[in-house]
Protein backbone atom coordinates (compact mmCIF):
# COMPACT_ATOMS: atom_id res chain seq x y z
CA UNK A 1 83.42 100.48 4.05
CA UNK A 2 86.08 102.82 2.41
CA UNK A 3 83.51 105.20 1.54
CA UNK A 4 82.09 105.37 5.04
CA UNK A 5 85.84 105.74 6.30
CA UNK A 6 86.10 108.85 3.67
CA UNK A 7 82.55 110.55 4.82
CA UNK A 8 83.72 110.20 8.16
CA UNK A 9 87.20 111.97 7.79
CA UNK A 10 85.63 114.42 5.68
CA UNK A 11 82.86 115.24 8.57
CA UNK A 12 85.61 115.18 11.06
CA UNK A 13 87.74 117.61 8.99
CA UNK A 14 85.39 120.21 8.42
CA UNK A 15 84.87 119.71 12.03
CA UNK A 16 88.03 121.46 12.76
CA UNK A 17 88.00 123.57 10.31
CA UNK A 18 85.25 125.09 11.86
CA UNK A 19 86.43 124.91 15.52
CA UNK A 20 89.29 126.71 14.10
CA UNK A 21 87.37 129.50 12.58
CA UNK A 22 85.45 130.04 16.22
CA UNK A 23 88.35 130.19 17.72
CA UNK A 24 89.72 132.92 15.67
CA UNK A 25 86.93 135.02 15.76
CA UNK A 26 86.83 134.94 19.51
CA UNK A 27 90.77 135.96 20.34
CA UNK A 28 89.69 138.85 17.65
CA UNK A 29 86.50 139.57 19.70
CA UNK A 30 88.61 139.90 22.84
CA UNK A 31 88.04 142.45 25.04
CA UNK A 32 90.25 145.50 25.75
CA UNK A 33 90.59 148.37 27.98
CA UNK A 34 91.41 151.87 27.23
CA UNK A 35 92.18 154.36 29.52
CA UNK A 36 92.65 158.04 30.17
CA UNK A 37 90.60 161.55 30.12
CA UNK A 38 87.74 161.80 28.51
CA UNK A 39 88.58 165.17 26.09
CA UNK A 40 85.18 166.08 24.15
CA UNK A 41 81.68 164.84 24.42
CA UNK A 42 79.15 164.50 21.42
CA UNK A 43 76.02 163.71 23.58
CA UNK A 44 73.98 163.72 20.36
CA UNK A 45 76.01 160.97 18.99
CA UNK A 46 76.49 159.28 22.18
CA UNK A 47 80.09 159.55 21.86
CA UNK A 48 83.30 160.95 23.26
CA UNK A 49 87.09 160.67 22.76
CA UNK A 50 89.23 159.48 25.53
CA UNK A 51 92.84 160.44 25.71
CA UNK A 52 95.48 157.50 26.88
CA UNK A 53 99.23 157.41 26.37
CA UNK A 54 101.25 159.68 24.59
CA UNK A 55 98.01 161.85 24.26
CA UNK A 56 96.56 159.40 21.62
CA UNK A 57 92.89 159.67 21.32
CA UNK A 58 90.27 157.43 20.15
CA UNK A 59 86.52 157.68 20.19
CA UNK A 60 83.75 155.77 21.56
CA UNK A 61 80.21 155.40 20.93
CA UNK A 62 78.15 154.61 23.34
CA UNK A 63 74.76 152.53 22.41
CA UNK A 64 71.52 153.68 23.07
CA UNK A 65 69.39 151.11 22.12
CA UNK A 66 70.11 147.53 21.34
CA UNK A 67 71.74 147.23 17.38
CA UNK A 68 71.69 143.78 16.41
CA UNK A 69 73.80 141.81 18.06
CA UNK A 70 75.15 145.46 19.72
CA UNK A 71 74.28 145.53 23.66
CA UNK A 72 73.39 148.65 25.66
CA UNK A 73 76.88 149.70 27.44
CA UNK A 74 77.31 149.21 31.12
CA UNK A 75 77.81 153.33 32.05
CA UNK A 76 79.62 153.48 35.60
CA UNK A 77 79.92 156.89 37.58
CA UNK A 78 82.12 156.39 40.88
CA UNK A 79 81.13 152.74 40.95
CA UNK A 80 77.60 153.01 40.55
CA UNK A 81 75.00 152.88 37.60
CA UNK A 82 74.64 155.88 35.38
CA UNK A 83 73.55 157.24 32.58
CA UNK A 84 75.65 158.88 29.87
CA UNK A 85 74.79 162.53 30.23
CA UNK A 86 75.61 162.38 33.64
CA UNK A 87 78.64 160.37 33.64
CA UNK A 88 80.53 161.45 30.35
CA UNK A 89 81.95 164.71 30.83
CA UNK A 90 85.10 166.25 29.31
CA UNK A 91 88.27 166.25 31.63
CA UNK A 92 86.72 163.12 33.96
CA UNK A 93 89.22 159.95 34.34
CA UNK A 94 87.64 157.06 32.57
CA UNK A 95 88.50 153.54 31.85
CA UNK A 96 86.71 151.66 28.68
CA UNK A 97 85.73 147.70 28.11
CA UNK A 98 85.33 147.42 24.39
CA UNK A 99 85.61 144.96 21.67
CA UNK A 100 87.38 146.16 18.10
CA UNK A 101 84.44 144.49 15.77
CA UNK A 102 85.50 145.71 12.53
CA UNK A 103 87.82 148.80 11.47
CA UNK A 104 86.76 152.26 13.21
CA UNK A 105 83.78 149.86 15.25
CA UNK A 106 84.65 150.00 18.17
CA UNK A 107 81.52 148.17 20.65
CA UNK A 108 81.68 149.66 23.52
CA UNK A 109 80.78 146.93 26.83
CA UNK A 110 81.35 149.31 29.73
CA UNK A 111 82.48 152.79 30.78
CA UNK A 112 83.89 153.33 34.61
CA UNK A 113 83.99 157.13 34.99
CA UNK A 114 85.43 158.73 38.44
CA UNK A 115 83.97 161.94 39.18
CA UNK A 116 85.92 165.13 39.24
CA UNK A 117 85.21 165.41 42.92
CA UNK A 118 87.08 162.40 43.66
């Protein structure tokens, strides 16, 4: 009976220890949003950098394909469905959904670009 008592507290243990890991991995999966002008466009790379606050800069890339676990990005131009060449363009306002995966991976989820006509 002791021994059952044991396995069961050891089941129940690891248990949490692994609810605990999930959980930590998804508050460092969470999603943020940068925001600013885009400044340069690689359209080889699929990437650009983005200018926020204080002029910082950081740079995106955009999948083309699905990478693993890696989802194509979501590409908005004034609200509507787009596709990267036409919708990334230096000196256009653009807000970014992303998820910091590792450090310098950035995944990119979606990019809401408002023309320059706007």
């Amino acid at each position: 009976m002791s021994h059952s008592f044991a396995f069961v507290a050891v089941l129940v243990g690891l248990a949490l220890i692994g609810a605990s890991s999930a959980r930590a991995e998804e508050e460092k999966l969470k999603p943020e949003v940068a925001e600013g002008y885009i400044h340069s466009v690689d359209s080889g790379a699929n990437s650009f950098v983005l200018g926020g606050k204080n002029e910082s800069q950081t740079t995106f890339k955009v999948a083309d394909k699905v990478e693993g676990k890696r989802e194509l990005a979501h590409i908005l131009l004034d609200g509507k469905k787009s596709t990267f060449e036409a919708a990334i363009q230096a000196k256009r306002k653009a807000s970014v959904t992303y998820v910091n995966v590792a450090k310098d991976d950035l995944w990119v989820w979606k990019v809401e670009v408002t023309s320059a006509s706007k």
